[in-house]
Every structure is written in structure tokens, then in C-alpha cells.
Protein backbone atom coordinates (compact mmCIF):
# COMPACT_ATOMS: atom_id res chain seq x y z
CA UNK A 1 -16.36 -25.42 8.97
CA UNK A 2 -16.35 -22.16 7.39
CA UNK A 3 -19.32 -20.28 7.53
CA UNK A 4 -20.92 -19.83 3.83
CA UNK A 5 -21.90 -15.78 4.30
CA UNK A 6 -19.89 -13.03 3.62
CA UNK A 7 -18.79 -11.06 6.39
CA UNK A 8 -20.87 -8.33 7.20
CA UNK A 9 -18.73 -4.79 7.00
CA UNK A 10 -20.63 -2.94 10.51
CA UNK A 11 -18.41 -3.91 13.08
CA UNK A 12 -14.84 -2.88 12.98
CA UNK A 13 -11.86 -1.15 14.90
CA UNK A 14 -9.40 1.01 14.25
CA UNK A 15 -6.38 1.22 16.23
CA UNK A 16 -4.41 4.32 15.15
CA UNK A 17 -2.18 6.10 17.82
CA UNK A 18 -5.21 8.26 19.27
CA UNK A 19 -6.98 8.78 22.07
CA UNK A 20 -10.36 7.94 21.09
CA UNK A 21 -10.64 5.39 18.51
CA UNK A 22 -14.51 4.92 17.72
CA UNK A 23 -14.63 5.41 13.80
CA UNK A 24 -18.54 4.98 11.87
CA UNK A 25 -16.62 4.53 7.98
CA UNK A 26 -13.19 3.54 6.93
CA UNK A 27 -12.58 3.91 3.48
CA UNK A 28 -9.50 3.35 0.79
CA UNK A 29 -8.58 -0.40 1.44
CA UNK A 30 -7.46 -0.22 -2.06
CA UNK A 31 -4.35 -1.50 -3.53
CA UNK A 32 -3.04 -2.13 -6.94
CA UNK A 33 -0.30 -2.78 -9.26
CA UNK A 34 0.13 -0.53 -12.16
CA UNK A 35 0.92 -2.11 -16.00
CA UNK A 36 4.03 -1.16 -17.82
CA UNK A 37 2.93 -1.19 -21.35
CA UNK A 38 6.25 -1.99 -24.13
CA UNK A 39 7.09 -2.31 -27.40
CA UNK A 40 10.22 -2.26 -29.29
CA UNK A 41 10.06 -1.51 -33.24
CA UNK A 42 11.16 -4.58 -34.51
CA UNK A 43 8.18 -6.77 -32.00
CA UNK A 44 6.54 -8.88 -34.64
CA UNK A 45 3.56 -8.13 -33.32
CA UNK A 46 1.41 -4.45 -33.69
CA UNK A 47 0.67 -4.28 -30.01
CA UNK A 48 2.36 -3.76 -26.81
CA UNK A 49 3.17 -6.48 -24.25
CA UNK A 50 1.99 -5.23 -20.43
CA UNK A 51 4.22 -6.49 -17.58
CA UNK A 52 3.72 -5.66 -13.84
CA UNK A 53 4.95 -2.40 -12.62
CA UNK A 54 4.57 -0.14 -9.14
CA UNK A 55 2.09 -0.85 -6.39
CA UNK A 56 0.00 1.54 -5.51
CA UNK A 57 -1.97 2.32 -2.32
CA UNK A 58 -4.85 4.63 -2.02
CA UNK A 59 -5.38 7.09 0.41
CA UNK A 60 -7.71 5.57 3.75
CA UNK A 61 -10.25 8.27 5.33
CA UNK A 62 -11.48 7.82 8.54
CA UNK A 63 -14.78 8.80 9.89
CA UNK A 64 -16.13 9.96 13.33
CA UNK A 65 -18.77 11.59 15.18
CA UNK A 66 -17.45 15.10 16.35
CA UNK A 67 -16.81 15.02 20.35
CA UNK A 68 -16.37 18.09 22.94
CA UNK A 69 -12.83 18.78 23.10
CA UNK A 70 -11.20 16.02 20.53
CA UNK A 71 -8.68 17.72 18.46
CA UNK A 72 -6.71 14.42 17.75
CA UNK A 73 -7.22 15.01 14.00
CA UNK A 74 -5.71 18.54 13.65
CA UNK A 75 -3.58 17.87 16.72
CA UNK A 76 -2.13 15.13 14.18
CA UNK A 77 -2.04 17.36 10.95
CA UNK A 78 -0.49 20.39 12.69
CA UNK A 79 2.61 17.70 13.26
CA UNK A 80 3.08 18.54 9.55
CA UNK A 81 6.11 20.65 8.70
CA UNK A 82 8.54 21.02 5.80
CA UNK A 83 9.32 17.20 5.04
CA UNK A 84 8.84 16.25 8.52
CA UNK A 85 5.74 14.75 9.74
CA UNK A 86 4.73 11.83 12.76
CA UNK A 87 4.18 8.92 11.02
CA UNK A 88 1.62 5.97 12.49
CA UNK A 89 0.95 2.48 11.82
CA UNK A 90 -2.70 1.54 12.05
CA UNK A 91 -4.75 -1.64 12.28
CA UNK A 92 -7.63 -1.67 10.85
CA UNK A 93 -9.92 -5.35 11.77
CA UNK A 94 -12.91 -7.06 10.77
CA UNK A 95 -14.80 -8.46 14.18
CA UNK A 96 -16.67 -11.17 14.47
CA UNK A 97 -19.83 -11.22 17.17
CA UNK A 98 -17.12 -12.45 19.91
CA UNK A 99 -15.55 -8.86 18.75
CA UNK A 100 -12.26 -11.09 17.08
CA UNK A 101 -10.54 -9.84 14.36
CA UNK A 102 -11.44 -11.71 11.51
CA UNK A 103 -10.03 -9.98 8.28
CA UNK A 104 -7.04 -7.57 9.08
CA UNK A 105 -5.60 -4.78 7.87
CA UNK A 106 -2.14 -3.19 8.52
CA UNK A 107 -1.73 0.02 6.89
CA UNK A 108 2.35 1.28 7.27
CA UNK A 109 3.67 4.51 8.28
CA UNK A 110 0.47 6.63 7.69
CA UNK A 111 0.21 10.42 8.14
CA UNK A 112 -2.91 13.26 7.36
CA UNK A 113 -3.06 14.84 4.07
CA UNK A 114 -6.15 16.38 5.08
CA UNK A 115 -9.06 16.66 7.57
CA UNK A 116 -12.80 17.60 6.94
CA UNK A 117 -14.87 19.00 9.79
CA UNK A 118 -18.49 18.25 9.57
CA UNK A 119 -21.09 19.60 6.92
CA UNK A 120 -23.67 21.85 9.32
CA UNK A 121 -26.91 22.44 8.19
CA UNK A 122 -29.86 24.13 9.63
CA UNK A 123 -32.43 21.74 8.90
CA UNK A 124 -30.40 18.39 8.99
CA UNK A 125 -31.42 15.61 11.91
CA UNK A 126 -27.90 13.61 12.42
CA UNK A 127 -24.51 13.27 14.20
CA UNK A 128 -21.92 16.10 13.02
CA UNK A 129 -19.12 13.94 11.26
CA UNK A 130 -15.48 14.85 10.90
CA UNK A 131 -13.07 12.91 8.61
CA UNK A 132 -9.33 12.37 8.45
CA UNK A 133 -7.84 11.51 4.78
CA UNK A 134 -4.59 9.54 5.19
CA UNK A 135 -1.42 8.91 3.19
CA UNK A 136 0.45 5.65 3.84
CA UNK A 137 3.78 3.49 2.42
CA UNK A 138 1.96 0.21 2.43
CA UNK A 139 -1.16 -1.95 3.23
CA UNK A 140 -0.76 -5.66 4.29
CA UNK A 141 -4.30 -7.79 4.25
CA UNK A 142 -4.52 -10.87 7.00
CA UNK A 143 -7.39 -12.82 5.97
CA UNK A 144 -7.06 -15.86 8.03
């Protein structure tokens, strides 16, 4: 039998094509399908029907603590040149306490569009962060 609470969101991987694949946030999951909105001039009616149109796929960042000698962000964005760039496939999973994917996410020929090195700050007590913002053709969910 199922159990009846959500699924806590803490513990996660990410399998992307690097090296070193402890991320602390993953966001952009999103999908959605955009309306077509029509009307013809003789429609009896004095609004527009809606009908389903594109799908659309936000972009997915990616989160890490900043390591010693890690480039495999800008490593991956410097593979970037006129209409050419190396494309990855990444899964994204839910774990469960066993560390079993329980909710899945496969996210299709992804590439950088941009990455953030970490906000530094005199006074601040934390772990320096980078991000990597991705682009990507597709996102299938497994939600077994």
C-alpha cells in the first residue's frame, strides 16, 4: 500500500554527463502546452474557442557547491559555437530512503545557455554556489 505523504523533495540525483554530479537545487521541471485562441467572423458566438497548441519546456538550472578545480560547467558552455553545441540527456530522480528512484525525470538533448558563479560576500557564513541554466528539446515524467 501506498504510503499517504507526499514525497519529500531533499534527496535527489542528477545524472548529467559530468564528472561530479552532487547538485543542492534543481529547478525548471516545468512543462506546458500553449492555447491557440480562434475565431472566424461568421462564429455565432462573440468569443474565441481555445484549442491545444505547442508544448513548451522551461529552462532546468542546476545548483552546486563550488569545488577546487571543477570547471565541468564552463568546460560544457565553451562547447558552444556557431549552431553547434554537445548536447546531453539527463536524469533527474526522486529517491526514496533505500536511495531508489521514485519519481523520474528525463530531460532530452540539453545544453548551457548560461552559468552563474557564486555571489561572494565579505560578511556572508555559507558554501559558495555556482549554477548552470539549461536549454532542452523535451522532458518525460516517470511517476511509477
Amino acid at each position: 500500500m501506498p504510503s499517504p505523504y507526499p514525497l519529500p523533495v531533499f534527496h535527489f540525483s542528477v545524472q548529467w554527463g559530468g564528472t561530479r554530479i552532487g547538485f543542492s537545487e534543481v529547478t525548471g521541471l516545468t512543462q506546458e502546452n500553449q492555447a491557440i485562441e480562434y475565431r472566424d467572423g461568421f462564429f455565432p458566438e462573440y468569443s474565441s474557442i481555445k484549442m491545444p497548441g505547442l508544448r513548451k519546456f522551461s529552462n532546468i538550472t542546476l545548483k552546486r557547491g563550488v569545488v577546487k578545480s571543477d570547471n565541468d560547467f564552463f568546460k560544457w558552455l565553451s562547447t558552444i559555437k556557431l549552431n553547434t553545441v554537445e548536447r546531453r540527456d539527463l536524469t533527474i530522480a526522486l529517491l526514496n530512503e533505500s536511495h531508489e528512484p521514485v519519481m523520474v525525470w528525463k530531460v532530452h538533448a540539453a545544453f548551457p545557455v548560461k552559468v552563474e558563479g557564486p555571489q561572494l560576500k565579505a560578511s556572508a557564513n555559507e558554501v559558495a554556489i555556482e549554477s548552470i541554466e539549461l536549454a532542452h528539446e523535451g522532458l518525460d515524467v516517470q511517476n511509477d
